[in-house]
Protein backbone atom coordinates (compact mmCIF):
# COMPACT_ATOMS: atom_id res chain seq x y z
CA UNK A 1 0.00 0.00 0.00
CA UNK A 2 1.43 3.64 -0.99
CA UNK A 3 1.84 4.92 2.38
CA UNK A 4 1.00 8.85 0.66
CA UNK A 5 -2.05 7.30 -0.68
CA UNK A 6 -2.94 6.07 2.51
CA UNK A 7 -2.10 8.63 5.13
CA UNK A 8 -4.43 11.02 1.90
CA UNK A 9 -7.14 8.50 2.30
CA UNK A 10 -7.11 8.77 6.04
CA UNK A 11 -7.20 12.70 6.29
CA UNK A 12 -10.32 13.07 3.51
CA UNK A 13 -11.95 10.74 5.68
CA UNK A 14 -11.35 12.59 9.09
CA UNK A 15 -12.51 15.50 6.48
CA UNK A 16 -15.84 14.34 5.95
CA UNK A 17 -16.85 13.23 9.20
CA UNK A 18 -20.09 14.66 9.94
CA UNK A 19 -20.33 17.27 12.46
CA UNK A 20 -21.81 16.12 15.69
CA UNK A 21 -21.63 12.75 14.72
CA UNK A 22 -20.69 10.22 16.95
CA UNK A 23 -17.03 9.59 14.96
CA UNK A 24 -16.55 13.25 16.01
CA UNK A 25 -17.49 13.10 20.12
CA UNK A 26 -14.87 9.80 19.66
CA UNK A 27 -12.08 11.91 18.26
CA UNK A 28 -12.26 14.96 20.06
CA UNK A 29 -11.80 12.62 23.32
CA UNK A 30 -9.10 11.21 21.73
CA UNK A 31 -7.64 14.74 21.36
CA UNK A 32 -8.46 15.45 25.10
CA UNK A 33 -6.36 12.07 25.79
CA UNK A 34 -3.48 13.21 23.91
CA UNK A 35 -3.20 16.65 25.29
CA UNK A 36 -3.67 15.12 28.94
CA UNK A 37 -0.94 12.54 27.72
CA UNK A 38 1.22 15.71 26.61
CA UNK A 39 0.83 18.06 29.55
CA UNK A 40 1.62 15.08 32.26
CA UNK A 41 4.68 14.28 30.08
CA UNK A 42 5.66 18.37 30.14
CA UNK A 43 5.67 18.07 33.67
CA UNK A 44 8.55 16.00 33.97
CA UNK A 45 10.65 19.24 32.20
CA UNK A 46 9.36 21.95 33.86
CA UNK A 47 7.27 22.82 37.04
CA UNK A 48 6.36 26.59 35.56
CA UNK A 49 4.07 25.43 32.20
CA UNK A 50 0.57 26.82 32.71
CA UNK A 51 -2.18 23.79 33.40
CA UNK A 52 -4.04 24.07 30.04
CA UNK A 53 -1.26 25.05 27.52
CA UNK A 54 -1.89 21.63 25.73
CA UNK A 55 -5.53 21.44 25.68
CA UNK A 56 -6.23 24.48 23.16
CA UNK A 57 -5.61 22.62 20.10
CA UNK A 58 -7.71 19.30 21.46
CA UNK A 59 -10.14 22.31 21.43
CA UNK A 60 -9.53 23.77 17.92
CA UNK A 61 -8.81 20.00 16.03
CA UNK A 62 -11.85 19.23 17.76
CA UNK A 63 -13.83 22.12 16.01
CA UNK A 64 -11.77 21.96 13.13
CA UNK A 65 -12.82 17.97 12.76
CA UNK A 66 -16.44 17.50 14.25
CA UNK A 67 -17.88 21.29 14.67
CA UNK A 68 -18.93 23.09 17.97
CA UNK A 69 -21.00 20.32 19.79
CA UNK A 70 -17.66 17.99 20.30
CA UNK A 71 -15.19 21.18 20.65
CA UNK A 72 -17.46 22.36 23.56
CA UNK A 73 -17.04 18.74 24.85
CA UNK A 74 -13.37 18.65 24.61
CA UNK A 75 -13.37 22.10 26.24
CA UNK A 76 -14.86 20.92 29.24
CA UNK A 77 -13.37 17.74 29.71
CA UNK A 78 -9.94 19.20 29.36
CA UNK A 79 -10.64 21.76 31.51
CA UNK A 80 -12.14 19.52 34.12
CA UNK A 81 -8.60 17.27 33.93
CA UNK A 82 -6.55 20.36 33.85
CA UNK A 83 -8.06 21.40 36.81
CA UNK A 84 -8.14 18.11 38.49
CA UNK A 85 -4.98 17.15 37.64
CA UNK A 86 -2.29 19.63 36.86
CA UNK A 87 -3.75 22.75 39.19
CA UNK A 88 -2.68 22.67 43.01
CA UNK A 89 -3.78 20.64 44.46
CA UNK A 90 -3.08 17.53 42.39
CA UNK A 91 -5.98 15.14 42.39
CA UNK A 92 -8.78 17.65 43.96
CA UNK A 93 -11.13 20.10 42.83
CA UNK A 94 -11.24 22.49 45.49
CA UNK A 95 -10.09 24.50 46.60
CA UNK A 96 -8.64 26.83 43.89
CA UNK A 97 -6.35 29.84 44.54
CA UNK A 98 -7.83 33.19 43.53
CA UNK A 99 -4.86 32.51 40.19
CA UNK A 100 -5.94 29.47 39.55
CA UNK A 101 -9.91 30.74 39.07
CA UNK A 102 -8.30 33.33 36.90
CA UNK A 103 -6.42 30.77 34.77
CA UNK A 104 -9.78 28.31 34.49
CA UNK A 105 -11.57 31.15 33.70
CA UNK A 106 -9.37 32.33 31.02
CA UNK A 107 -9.00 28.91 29.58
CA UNK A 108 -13.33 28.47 29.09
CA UNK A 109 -13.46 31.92 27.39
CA UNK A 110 -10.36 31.09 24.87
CA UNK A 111 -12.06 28.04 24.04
CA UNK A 112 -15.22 29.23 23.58
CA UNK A 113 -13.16 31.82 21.05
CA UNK A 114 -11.73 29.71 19.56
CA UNK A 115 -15.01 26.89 19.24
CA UNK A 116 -17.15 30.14 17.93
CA UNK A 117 -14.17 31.59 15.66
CA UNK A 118 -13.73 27.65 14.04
CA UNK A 119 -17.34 27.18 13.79
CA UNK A 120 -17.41 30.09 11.53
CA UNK A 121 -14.97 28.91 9.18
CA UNK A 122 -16.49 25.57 8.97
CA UNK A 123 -19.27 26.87 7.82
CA UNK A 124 -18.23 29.62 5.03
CA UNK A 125 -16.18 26.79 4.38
CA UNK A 126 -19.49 24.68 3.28
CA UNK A 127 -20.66 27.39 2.27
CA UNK A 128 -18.22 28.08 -0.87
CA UNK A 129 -17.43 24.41 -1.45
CA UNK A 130 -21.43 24.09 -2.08
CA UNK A 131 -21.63 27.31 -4.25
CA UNK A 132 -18.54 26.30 -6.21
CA UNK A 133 -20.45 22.70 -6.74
CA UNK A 134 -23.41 24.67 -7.96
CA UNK A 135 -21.49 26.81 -10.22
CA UNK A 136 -19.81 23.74 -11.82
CA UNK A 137 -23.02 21.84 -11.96
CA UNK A 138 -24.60 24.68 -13.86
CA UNK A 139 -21.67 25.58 -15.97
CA UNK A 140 -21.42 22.42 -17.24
CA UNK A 141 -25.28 22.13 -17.50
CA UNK A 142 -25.42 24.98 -20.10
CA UNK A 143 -22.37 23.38 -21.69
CA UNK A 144 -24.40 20.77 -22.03
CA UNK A 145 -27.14 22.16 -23.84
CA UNK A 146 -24.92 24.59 -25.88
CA UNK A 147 -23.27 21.43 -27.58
CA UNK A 148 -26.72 19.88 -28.21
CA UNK A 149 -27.58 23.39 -29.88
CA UNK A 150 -24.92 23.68 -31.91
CA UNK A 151 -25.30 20.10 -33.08
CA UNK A 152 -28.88 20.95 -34.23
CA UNK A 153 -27.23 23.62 -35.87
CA UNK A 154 -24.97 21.83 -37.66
CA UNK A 155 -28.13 18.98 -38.88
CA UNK A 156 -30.38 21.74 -39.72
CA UNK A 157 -27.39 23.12 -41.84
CA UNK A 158 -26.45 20.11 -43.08
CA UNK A 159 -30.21 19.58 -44.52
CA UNK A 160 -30.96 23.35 -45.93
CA UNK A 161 -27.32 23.58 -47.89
CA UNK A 162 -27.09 19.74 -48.62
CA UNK A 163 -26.66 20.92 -52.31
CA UNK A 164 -24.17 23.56 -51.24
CA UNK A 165 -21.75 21.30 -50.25
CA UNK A 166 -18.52 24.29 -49.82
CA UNK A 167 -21.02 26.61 -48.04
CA UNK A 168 -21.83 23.75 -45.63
CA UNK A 169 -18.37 22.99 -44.87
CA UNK A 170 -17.32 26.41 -43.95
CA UNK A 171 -20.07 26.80 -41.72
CA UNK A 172 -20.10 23.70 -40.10
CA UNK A 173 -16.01 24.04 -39.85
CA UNK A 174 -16.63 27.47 -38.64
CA UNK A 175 -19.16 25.77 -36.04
CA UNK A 176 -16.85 23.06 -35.08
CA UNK A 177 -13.80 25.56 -34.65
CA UNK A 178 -16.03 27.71 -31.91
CA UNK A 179 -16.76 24.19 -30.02
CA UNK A 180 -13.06 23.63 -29.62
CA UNK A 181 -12.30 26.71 -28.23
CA UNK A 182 -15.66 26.28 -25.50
CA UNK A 183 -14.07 23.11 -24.72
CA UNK A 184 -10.66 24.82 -24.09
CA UNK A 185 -12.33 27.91 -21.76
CA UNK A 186 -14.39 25.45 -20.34
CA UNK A 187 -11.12 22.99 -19.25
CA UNK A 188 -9.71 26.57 -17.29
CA UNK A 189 -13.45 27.01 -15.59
CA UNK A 190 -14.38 29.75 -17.68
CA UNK A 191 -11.36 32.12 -17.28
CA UNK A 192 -10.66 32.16 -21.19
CA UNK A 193 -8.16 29.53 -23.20
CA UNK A 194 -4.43 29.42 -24.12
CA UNK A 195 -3.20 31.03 -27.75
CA UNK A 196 -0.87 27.86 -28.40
CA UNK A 197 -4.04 25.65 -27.52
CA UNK A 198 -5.85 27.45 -29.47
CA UNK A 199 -3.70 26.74 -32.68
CA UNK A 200 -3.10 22.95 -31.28
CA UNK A 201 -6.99 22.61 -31.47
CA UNK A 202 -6.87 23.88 -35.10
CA UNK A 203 -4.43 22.01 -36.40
CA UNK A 204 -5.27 18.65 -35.02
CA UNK A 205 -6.72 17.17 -38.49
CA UNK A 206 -3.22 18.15 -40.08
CA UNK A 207 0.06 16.76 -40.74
CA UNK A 208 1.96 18.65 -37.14
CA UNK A 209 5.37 17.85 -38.92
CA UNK A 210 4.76 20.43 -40.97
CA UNK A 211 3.74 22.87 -38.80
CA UNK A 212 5.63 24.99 -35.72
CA UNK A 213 4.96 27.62 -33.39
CA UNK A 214 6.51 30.38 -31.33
CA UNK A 215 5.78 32.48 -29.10
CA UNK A 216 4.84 33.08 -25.39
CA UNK A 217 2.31 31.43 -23.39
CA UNK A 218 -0.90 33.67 -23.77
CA UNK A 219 -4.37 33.53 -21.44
CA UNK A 220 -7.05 35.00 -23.49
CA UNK A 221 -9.99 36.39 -22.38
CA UNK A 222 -13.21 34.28 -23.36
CA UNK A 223 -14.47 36.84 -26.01
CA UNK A 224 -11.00 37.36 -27.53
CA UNK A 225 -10.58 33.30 -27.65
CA UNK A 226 -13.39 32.80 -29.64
CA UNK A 227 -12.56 35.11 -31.70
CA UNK A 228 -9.11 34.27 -32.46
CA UNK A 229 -10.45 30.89 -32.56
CA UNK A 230 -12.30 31.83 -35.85
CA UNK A 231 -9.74 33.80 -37.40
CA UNK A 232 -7.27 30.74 -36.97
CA UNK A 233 -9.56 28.52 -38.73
CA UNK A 234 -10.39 30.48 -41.65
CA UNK A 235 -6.66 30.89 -41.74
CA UNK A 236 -6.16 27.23 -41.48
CA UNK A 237 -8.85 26.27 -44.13
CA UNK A 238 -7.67 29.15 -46.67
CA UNK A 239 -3.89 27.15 -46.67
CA UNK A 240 -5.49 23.94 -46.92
CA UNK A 241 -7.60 24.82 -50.09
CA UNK A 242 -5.29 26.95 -51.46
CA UNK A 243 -1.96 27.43 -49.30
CA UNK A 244 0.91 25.91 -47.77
CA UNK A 245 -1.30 22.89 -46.42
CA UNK A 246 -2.74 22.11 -50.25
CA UNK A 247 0.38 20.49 -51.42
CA UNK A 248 2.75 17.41 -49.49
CA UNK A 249 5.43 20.30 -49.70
CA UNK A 250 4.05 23.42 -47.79
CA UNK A 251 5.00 24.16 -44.24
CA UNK A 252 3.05 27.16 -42.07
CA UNK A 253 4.84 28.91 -38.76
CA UNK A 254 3.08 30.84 -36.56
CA UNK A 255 4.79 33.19 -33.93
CA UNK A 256 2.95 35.77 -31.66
CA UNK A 257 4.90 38.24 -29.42
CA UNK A 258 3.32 40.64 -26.39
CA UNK A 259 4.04 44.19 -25.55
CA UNK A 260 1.61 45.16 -22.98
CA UNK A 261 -1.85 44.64 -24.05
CA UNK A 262 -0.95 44.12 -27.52
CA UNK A 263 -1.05 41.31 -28.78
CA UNK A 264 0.62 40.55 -32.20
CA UNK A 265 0.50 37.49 -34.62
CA UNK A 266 2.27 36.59 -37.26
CA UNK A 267 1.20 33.58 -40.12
CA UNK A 268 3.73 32.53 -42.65
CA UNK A 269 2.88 29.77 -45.28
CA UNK A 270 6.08 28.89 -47.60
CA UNK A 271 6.69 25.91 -49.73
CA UNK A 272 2.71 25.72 -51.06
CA UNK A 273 1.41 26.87 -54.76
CA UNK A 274 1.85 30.78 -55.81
CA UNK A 275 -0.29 32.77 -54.21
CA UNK A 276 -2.26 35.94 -55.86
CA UNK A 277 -4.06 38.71 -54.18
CA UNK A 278 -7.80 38.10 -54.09
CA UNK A 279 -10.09 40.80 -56.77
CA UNK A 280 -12.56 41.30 -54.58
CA UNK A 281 -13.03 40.86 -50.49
CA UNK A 282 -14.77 37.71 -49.75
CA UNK A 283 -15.80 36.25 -46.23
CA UNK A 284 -12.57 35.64 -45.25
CA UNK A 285 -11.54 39.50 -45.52
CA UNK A 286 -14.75 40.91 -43.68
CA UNK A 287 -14.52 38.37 -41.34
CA UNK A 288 -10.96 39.78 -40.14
CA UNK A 289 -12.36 43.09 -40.07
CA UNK A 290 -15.12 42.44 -38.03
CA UNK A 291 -14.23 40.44 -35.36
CA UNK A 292 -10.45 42.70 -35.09
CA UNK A 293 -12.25 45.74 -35.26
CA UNK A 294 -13.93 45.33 -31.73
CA UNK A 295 -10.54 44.92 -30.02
CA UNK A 296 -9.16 47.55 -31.65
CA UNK A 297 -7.09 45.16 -34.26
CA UNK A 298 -6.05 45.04 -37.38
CA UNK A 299 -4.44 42.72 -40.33
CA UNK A 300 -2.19 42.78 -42.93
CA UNK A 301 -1.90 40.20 -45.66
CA UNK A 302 1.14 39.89 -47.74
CA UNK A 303 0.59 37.56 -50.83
CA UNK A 304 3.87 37.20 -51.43
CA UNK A 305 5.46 34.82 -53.60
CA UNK A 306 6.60 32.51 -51.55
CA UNK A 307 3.33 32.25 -49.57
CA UNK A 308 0.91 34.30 -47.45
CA UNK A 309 2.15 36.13 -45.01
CA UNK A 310 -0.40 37.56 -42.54
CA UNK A 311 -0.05 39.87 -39.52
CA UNK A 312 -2.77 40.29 -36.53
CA UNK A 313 -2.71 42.90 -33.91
CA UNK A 314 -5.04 43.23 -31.62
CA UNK A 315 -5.45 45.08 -27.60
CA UNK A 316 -6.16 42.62 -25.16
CA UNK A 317 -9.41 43.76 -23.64
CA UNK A 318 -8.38 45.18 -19.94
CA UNK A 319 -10.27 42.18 -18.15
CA UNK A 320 -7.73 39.34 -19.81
CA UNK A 321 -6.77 37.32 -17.47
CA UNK A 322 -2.45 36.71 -16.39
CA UNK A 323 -0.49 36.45 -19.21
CA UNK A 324 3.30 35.10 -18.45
CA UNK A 325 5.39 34.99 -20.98
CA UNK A 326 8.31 32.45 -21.46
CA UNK A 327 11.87 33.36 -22.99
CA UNK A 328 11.53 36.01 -25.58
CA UNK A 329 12.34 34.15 -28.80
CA UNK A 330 11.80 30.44 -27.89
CA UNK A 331 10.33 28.58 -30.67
CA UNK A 332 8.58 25.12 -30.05
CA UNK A 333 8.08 22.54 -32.67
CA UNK A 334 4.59 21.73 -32.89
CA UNK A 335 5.05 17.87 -33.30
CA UNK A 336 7.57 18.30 -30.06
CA UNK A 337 4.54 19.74 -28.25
């Protein structure tokens, strides 16, 4: 048996035992018995340790464990052997200097802080662990339902442009694209989705020896990630129909720097067929202009000989969550990642 596994198994149980319960009046006794154990063994060291020195954390485990009914138990029962035992005179109750009533005294009030004070945090305690479980449950409730929207999106698509068959793809790839990048905001709990996870997502159904990336590691806000998430696609489907990814020969890089809240991407394709500038702006081009314009972004395409080059730049909206970058000018191999 792993003995870190077991001494884990151990504590969540001691964690869930129910306050109140009998389990709990058993182990705050036991707590008593060890700080009576502890105090008598003290005793043998030094004559000038005050009688109940031991017995506040039987009190506080006790509260932390099994809540205020058993902490109030240990409370008395260690004060009763404290004053039994280790206040003069040994072995009676009475009588008690006007010190010693001051001391007993003193001890009973700390305990009750400390019962009233532990109580307290037990329960805000079970009181954010429950909201949190409510907040997952309906998080991933509307998840839920969002994928079996989209998926009636996708069938009723599928049906009305069944002769379209280009228009269809798009939209459903378009569709799909958006999914991935819910699944990846929903993985961090909602706080948005990583750049370079963004482009692993996207360029799952494609050959990864052929394609690298470089840059640091990015947190983007929810609305920006879906964004990006579309503009990565369309870039992704443009070099497979007509780019870099077209051909066994092309390769695409992608490398993304930060300077505050700016956020700048780069997309070179090299290797596929000649490129030409398009006559007229289709989808692709409003699309980019659109979706960049509410952050403040913008794009330049360079059909360049060798292959499209393409350059984002957007502001990072002032709610994004951390970004940390790594080593300015690593580049990772997307088949390493």
């Amino acid at each position: 048996m792993n003995p870190v596994r077991g001494s884990n198994g151990r504590l969540a149980r001691w964690r869930h035992i129910s306050p109140g319960s009998a389990e709990a009046y058993i182990l705050a006794i036991i707590f008593v018995a060890i700080a009576a154990l502890t105090r008598w063994g003290l005793g043998f060291l030094t004559q000038e340790m005050q009688a109940f020195t031991t017995f506040y954390p039987a009190v506080l485990f006790a509260a932390l464990l099994g809540g205020a009914g058993p902490a109030i138990a240990a409370a008395i029962l260690g004060g009763v052997i404290s004053w039994w035992k280790f206040l003069p005179p040994s072995t009676s109750l009475l009588p008690l200097s006007t010190a010693d009533q001051i001391n007993l005294l003193s001890y009973f009030i700390s305990s009750a802080v400390i019962v009233w004070a532990t109580d307290h945090y037990r329960r805000l305690v079970k009181r954010l662990r429950d909201e949190e479980g409510f907040r997952k449950l309906a998080v991933d409730e509307l998840a839920h339902r969002l994928k079996n929207k989209v998926a009636t999106i996708q069938a009723i698509i599928g049906f009305r442009l069944r002769e379209q068959h280009e228009m269809k793809d798009e939209i459903i790839g378009s569709l799909n694209a958006l999914m991935a990048a819910d699944d990846l905001i929903m993985a961090s709990q909602g706080e948005g989705a990583n750049l370079r996870d963004i482009f692993a997502a996207e360029f799952a159904p494609y050959d990864v020896s052929r394609i690298s990336m470089a840059g640091p590691d990015c947190l983007l806000s929810p609305k920006i990630a879906l964004t990006m998430a579309l503009l990565v696609h369309e870039l992704a489907t443009n070099a497979a129909k007509y780019g870099a990814l077209s051909n066994a020969d092309g390769k695409v890089s992608i490398a993304w720097s930060l300077a505050g809240d700016k956020l700048s991407v780069t997309w070179y394709e090299v290797g596929g067929p000649p490129v030409a500038p398009p006559t007229h702006a289709g989808f692709g081009t409003r699309l980019f202009k659109r979706a960049l314009g509410q952050f403040d972004g913008k794009v330049d395409a360079d059909f360049a000989p060798t292959g499209l080059v393409c350059r984002l730049s957007v502001t990072l909206p002032g709610d994004a969550p951390n970004i940390v970058p790594d080593a300015p000018g690593k580049r990772i191999d997307y088949a390493a990642d």
